[in-house]
PDB file of N, CA and C in Angstrom:
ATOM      1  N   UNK A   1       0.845  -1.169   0.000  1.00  0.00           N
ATOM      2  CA  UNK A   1       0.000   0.000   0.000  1.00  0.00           C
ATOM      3  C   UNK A   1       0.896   1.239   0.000  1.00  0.00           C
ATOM      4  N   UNK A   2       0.293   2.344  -0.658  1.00  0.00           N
ATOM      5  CA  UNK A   2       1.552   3.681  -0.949  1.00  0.00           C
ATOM      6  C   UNK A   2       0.643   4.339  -0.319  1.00  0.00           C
ATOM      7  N   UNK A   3       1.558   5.478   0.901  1.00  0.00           N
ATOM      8  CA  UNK A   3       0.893   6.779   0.984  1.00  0.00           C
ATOM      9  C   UNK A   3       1.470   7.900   0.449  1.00  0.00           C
ATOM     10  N   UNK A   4       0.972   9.114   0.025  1.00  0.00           N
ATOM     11  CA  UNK A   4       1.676  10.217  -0.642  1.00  0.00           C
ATOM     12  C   UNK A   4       1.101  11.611   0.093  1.00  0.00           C
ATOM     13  N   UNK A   5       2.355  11.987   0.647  1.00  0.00           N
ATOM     14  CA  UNK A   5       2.471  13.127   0.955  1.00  0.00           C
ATOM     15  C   UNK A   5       3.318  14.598  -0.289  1.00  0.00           C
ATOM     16  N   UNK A   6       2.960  15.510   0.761  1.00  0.00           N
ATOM     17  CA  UNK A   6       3.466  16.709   0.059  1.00  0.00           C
ATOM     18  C   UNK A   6       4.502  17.893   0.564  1.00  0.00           C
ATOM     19  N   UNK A   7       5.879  17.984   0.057  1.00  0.00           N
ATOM     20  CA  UNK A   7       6.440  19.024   0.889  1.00  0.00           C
ATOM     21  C   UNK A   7       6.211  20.412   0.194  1.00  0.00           C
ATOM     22  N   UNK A   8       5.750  21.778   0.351  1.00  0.00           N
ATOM     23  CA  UNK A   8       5.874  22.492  -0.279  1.00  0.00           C
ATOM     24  C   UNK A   8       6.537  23.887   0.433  1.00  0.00           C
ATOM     25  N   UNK A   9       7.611  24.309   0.221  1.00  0.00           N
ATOM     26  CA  UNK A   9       8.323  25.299   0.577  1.00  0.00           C
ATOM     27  C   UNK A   9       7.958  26.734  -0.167  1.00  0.00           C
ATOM     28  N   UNK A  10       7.597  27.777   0.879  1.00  0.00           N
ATOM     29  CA  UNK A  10       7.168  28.909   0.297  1.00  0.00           C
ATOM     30  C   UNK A  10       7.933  30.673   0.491  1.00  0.00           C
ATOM     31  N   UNK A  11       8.869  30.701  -0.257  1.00  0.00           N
ATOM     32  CA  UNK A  11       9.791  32.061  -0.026  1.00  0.00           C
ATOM     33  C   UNK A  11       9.027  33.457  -0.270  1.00  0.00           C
ATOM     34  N   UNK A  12       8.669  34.021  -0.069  1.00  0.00           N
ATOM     35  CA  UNK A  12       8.232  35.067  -0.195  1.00  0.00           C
ATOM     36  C   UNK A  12       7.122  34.972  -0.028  1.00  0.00           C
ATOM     37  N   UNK A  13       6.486  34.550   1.114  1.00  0.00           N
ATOM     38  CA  UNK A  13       4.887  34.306   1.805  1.00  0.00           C
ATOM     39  C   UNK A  13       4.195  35.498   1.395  1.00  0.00           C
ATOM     40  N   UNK A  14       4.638  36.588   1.537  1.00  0.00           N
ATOM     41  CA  UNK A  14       3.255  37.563   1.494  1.00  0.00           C
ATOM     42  C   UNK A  14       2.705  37.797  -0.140  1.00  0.00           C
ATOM     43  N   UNK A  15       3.731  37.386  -0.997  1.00  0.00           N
ATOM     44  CA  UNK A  15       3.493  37.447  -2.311  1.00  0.00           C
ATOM     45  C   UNK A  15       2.659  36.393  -3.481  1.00  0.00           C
ATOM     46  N   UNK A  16       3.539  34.908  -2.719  1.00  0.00           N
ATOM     47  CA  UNK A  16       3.069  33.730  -3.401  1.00  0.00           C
ATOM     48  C   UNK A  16       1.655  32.893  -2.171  1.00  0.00           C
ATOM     49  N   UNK A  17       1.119  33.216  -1.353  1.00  0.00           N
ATOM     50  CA  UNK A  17       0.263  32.497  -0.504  1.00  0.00           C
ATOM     51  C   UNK A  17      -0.974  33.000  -1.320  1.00  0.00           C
ATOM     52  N   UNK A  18      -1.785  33.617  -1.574  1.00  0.00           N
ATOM     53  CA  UNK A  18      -2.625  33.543  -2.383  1.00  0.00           C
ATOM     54  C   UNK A  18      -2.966  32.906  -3.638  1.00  0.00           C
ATOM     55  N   UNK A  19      -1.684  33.335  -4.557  1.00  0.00           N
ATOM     56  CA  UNK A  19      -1.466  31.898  -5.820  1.00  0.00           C
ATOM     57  C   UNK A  19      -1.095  30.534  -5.257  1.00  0.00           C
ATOM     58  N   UNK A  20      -1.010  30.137  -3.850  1.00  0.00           N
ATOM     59  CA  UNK A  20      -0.815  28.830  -4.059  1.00  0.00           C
ATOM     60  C   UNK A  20      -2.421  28.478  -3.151  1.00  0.00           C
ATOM     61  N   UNK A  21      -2.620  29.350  -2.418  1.00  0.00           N
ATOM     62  CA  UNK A  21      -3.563  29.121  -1.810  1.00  0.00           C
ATOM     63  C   UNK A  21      -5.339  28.559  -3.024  1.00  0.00           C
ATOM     64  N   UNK A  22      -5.013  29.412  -4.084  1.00  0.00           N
ATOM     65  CA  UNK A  22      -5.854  29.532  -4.881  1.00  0.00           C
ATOM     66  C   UNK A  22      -6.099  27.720  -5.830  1.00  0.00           C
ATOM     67  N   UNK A  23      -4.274  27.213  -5.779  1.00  0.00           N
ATOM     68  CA  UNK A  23      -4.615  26.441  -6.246  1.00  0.00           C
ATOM     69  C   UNK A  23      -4.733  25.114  -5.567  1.00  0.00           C
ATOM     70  N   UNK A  24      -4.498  25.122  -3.866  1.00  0.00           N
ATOM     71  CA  UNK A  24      -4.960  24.410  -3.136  1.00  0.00           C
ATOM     72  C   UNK A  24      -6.635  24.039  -3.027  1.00  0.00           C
ATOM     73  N   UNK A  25      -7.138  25.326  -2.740  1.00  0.00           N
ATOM     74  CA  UNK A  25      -8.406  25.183  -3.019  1.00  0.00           C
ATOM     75  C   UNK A  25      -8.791  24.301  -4.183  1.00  0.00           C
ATOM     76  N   UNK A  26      -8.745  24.853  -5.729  1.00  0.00           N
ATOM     77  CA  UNK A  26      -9.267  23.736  -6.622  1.00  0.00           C
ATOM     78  C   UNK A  26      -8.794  22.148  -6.451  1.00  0.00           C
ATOM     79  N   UNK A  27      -7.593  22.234  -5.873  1.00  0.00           N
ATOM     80  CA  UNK A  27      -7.548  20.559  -6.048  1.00  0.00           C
ATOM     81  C   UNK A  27      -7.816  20.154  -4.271  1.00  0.00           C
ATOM     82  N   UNK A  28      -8.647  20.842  -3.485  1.00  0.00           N
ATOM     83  CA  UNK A  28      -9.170  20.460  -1.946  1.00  0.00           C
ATOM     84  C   UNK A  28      -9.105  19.163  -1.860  1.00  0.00           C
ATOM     85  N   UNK A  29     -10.340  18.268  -2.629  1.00  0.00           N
ATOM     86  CA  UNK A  29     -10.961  16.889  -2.754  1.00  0.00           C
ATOM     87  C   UNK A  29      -9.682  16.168  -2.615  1.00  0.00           C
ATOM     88  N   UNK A  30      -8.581  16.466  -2.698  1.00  0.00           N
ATOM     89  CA  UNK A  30      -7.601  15.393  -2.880  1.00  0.00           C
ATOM     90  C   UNK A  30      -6.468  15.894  -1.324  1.00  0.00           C
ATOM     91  N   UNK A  31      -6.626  16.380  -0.964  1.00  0.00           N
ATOM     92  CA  UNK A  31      -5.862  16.586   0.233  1.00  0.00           C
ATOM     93  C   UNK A  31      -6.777  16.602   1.624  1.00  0.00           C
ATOM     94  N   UNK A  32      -6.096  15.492   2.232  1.00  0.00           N
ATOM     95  CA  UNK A  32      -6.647  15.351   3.315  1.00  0.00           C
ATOM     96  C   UNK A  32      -6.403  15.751   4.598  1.00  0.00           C
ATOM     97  N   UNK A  33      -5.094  16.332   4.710  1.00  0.00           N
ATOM     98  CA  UNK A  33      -4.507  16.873   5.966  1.00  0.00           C
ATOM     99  C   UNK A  33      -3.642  17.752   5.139  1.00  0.00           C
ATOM    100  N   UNK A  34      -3.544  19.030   5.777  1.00  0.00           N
ATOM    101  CA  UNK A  34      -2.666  20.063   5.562  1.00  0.00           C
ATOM    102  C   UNK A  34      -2.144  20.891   7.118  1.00  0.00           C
ATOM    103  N   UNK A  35      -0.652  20.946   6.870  1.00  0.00           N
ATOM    104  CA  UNK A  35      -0.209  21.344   8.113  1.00  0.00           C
ATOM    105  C   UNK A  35       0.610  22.546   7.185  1.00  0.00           C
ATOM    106  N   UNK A  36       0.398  23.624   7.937  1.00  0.00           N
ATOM    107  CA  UNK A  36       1.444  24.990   7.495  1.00  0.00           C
ATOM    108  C   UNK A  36       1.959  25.554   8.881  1.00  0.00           C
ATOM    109  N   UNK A  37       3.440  25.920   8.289  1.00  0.00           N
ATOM    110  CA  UNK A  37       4.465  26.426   9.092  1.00  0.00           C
ATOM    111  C   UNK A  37       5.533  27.368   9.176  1.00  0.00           C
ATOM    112  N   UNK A  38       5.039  28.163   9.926  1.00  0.00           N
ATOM    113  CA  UNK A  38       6.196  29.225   9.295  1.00  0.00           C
ATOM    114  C   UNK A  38       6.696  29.879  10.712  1.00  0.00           C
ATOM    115  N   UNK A  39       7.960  30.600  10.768  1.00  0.00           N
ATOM    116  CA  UNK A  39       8.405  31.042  11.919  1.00  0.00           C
ATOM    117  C   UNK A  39       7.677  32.501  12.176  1.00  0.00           C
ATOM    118  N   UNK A  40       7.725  32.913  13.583  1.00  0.00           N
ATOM    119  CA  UNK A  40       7.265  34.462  13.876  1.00  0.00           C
ATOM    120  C   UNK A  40       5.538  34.806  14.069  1.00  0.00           C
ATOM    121  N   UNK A  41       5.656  35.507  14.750  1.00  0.00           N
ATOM    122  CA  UNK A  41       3.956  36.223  14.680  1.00  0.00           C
ATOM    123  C   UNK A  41       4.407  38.038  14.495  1.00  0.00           C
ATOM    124  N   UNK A  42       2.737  38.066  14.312  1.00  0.00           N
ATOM    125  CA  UNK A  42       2.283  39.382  13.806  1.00  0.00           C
ATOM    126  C   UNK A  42       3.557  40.482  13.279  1.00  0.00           C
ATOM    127  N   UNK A  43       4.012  40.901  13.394  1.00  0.00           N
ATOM    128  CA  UNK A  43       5.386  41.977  12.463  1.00  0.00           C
ATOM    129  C   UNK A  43       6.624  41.817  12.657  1.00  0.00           C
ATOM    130  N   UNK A  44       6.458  40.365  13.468  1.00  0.00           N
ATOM    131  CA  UNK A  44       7.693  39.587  12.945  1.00  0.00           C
ATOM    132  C   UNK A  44       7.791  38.522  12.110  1.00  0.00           C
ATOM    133  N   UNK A  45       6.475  38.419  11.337  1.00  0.00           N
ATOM    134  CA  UNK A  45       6.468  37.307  10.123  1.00  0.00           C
ATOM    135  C   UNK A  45       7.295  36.619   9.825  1.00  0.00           C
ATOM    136  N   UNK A  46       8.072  35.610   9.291  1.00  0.00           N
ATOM    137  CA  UNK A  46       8.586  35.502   8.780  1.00  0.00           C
ATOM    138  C   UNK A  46       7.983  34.998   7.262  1.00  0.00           C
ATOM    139  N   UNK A  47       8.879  35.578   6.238  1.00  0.00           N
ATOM    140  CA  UNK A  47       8.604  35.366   4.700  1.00  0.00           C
ATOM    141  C   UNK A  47       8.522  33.841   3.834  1.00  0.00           C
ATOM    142  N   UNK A  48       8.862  33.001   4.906  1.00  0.00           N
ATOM    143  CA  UNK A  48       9.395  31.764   4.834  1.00  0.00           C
ATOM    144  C   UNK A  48       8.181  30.746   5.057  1.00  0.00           C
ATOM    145  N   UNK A  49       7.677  29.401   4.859  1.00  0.00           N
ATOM    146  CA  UNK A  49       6.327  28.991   5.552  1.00  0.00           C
ATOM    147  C   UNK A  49       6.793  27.389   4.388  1.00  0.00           C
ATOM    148  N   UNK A  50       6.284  26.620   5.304  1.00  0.00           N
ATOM    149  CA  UNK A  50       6.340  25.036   4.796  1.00  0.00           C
ATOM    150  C   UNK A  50       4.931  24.361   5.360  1.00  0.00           C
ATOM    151  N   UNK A  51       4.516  23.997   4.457  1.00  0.00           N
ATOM    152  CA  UNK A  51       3.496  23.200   4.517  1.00  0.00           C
ATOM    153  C   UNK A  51       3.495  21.553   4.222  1.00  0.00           C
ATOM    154  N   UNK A  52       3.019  20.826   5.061  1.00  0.00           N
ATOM    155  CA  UNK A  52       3.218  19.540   4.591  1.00  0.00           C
ATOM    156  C   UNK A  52       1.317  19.302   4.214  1.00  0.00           C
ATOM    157  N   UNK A  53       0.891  17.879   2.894  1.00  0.00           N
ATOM    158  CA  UNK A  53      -0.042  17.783   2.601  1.00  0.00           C
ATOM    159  C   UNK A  53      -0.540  16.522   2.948  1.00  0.00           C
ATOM    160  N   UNK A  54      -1.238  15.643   3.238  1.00  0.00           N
ATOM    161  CA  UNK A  54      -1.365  14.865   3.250  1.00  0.00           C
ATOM    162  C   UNK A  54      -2.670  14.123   2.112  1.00  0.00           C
ATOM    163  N   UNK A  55      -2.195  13.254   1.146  1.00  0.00           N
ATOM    164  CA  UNK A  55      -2.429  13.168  -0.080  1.00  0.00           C
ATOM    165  C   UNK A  55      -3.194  12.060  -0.225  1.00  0.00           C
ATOM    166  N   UNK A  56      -4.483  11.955  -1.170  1.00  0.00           N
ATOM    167  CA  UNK A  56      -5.340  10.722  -1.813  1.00  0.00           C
ATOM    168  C   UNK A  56      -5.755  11.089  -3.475  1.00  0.00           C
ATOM    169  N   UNK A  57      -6.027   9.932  -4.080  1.00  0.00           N
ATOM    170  CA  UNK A  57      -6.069  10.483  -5.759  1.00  0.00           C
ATOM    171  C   UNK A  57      -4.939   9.581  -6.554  1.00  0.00           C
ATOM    172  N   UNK A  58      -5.678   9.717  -7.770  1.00  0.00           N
ATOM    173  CA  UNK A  58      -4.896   9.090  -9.003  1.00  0.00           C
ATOM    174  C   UNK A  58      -2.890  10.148  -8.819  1.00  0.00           C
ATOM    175  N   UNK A  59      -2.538   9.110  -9.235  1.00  0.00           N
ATOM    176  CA  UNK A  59      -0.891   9.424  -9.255  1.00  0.00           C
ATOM    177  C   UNK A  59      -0.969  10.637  -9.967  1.00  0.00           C
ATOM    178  N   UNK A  60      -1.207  10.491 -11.863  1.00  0.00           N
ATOM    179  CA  UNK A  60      -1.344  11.505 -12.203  1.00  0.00           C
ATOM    180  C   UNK A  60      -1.832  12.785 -11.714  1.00  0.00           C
ATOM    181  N   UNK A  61      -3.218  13.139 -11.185  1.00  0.00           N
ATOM    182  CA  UNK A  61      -3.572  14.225 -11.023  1.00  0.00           C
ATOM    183  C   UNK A  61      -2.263  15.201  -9.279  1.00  0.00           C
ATOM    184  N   UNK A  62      -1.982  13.899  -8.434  1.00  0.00           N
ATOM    185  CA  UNK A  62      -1.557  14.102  -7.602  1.00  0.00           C
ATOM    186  C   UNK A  62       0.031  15.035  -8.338  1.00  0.00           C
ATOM    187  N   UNK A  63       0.331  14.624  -9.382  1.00  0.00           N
ATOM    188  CA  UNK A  63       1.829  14.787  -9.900  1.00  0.00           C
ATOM    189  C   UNK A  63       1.426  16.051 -10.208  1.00  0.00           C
ATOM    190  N   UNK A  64       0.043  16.776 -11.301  1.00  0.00           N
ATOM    191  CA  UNK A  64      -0.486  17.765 -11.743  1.00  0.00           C
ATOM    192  C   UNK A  64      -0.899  18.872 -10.406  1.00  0.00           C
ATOM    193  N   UNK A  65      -0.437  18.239  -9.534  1.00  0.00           N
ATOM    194  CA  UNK A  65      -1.152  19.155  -8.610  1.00  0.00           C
ATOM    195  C   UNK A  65       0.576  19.661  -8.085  1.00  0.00           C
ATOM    196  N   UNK A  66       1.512  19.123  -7.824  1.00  0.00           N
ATOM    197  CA  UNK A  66       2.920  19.124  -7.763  1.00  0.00           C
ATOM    198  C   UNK A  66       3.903  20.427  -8.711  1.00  0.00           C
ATOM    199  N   UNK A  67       2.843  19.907 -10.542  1.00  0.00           N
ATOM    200  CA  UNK A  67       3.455  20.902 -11.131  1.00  0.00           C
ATOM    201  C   UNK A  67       3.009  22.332 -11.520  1.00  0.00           C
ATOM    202  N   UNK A  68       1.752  22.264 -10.677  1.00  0.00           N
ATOM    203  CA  UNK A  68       1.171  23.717 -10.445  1.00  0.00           C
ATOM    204  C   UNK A  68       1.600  24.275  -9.574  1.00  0.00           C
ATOM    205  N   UNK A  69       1.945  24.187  -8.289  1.00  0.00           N
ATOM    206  CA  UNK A  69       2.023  24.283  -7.186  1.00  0.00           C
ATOM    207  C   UNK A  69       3.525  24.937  -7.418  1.00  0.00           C
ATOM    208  N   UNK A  70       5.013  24.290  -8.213  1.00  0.00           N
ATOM    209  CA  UNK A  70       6.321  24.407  -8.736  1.00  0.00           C
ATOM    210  C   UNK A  70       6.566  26.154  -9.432  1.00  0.00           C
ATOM    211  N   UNK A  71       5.644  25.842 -10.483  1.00  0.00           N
ATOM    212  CA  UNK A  71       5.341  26.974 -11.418  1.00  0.00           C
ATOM    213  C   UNK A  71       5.188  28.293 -10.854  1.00  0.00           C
ATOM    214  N   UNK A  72       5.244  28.366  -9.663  1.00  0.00           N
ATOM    215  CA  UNK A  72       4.850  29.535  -8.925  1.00  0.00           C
ATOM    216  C   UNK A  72       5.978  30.354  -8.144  1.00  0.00           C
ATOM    217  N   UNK A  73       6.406  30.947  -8.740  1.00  0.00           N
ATOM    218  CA  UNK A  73       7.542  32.197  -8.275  1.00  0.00           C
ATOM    219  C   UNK A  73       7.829  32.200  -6.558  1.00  0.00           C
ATOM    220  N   UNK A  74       8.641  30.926  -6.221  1.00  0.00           N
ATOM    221  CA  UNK A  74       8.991  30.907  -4.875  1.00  0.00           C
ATOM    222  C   UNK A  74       8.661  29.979  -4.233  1.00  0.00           C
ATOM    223  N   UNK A  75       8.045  29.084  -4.837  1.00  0.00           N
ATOM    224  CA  UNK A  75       7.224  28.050  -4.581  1.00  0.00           C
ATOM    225  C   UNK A  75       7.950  26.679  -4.742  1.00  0.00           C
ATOM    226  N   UNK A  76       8.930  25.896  -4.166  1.00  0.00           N
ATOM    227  CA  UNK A  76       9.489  24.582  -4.375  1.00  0.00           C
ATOM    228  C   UNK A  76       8.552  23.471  -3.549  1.00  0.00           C
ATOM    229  N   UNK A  77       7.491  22.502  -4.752  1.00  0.00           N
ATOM    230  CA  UNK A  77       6.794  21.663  -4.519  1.00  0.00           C
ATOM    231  C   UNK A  77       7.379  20.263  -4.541  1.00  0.00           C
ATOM    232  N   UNK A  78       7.847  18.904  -3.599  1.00  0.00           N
ATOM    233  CA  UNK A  78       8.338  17.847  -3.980  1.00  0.00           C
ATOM    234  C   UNK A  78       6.743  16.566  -3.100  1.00  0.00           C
ATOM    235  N   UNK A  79       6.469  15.737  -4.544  1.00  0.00           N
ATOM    236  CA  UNK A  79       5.699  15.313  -3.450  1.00  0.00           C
ATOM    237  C   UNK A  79       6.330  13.447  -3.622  1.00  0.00           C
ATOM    238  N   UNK A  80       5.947  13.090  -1.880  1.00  0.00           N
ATOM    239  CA  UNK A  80       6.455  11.955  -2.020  1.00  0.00           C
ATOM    240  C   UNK A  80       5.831  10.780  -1.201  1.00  0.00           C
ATOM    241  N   UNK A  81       6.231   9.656  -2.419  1.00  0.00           N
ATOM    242  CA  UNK A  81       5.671   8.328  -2.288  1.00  0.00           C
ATOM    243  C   UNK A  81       6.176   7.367  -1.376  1.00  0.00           C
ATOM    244  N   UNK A  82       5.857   6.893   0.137  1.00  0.00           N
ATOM    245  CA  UNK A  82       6.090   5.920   0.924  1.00  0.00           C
ATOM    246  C   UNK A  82       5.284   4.606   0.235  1.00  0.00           C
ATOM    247  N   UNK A  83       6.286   3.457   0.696  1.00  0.00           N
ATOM    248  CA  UNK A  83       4.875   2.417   1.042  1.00  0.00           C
ATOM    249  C   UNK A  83       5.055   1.823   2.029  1.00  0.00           C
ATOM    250  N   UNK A  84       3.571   1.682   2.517  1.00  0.00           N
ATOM    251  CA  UNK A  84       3.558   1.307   3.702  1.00  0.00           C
ATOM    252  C   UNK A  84       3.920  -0.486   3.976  1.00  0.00           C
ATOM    253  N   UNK A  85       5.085  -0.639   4.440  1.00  0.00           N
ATOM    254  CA  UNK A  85       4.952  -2.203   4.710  1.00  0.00           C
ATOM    255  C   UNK A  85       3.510  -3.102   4.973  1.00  0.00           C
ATOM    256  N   UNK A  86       3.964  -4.211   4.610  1.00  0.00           N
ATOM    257  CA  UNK A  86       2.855  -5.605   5.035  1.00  0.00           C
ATOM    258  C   UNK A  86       3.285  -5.948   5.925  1.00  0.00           C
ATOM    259  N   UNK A  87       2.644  -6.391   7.192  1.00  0.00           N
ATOM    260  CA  UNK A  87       2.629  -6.867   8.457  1.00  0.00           C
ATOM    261  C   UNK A  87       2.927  -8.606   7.471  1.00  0.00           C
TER     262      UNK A  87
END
């Protein structure tokens, strides 16, 4: 059995979180856990933020969702395939 997660690294948060946010939303149905992380509060932000995804869906669309996510000015998407051992 494979599970697939998502690392996505985001440099310049205040610029690229809306374009990625935008395309999280359309592909929702396929992510089942999302954790975001970034250092600092309120005007000490930091610009920096990692999100991990936790992933269901055809390989393909999961890969299409990887190279949208890439395409985005600051945006380094890697997503990756465990499998889970057999008892």
């Amino acid at each position: 059995m494979k599970k697939t997660v998502m690392v996505v690294l985001i440099s310049h948060r205040h610029e690229a979180a809306t374009k990625v946010q935008a395309v999280l939303t359309g592909w929702g149905c396929m992510i089942k856990t999302r954790l975001g992380i970034h250092q600092g509060v309120e005007e000490n932000c930091s610009e920096n933020g990692l999100l991990f995804l936790d992933l269901v869906g055809d390989d393909e669309k999961l890969s299409e969702l990887e190279r949208k996510l890439s395409v985005i000015r600051g945006v380094s998407a890697r997503k990756i395939d465990l499998e889970i051992p057999e008892d």
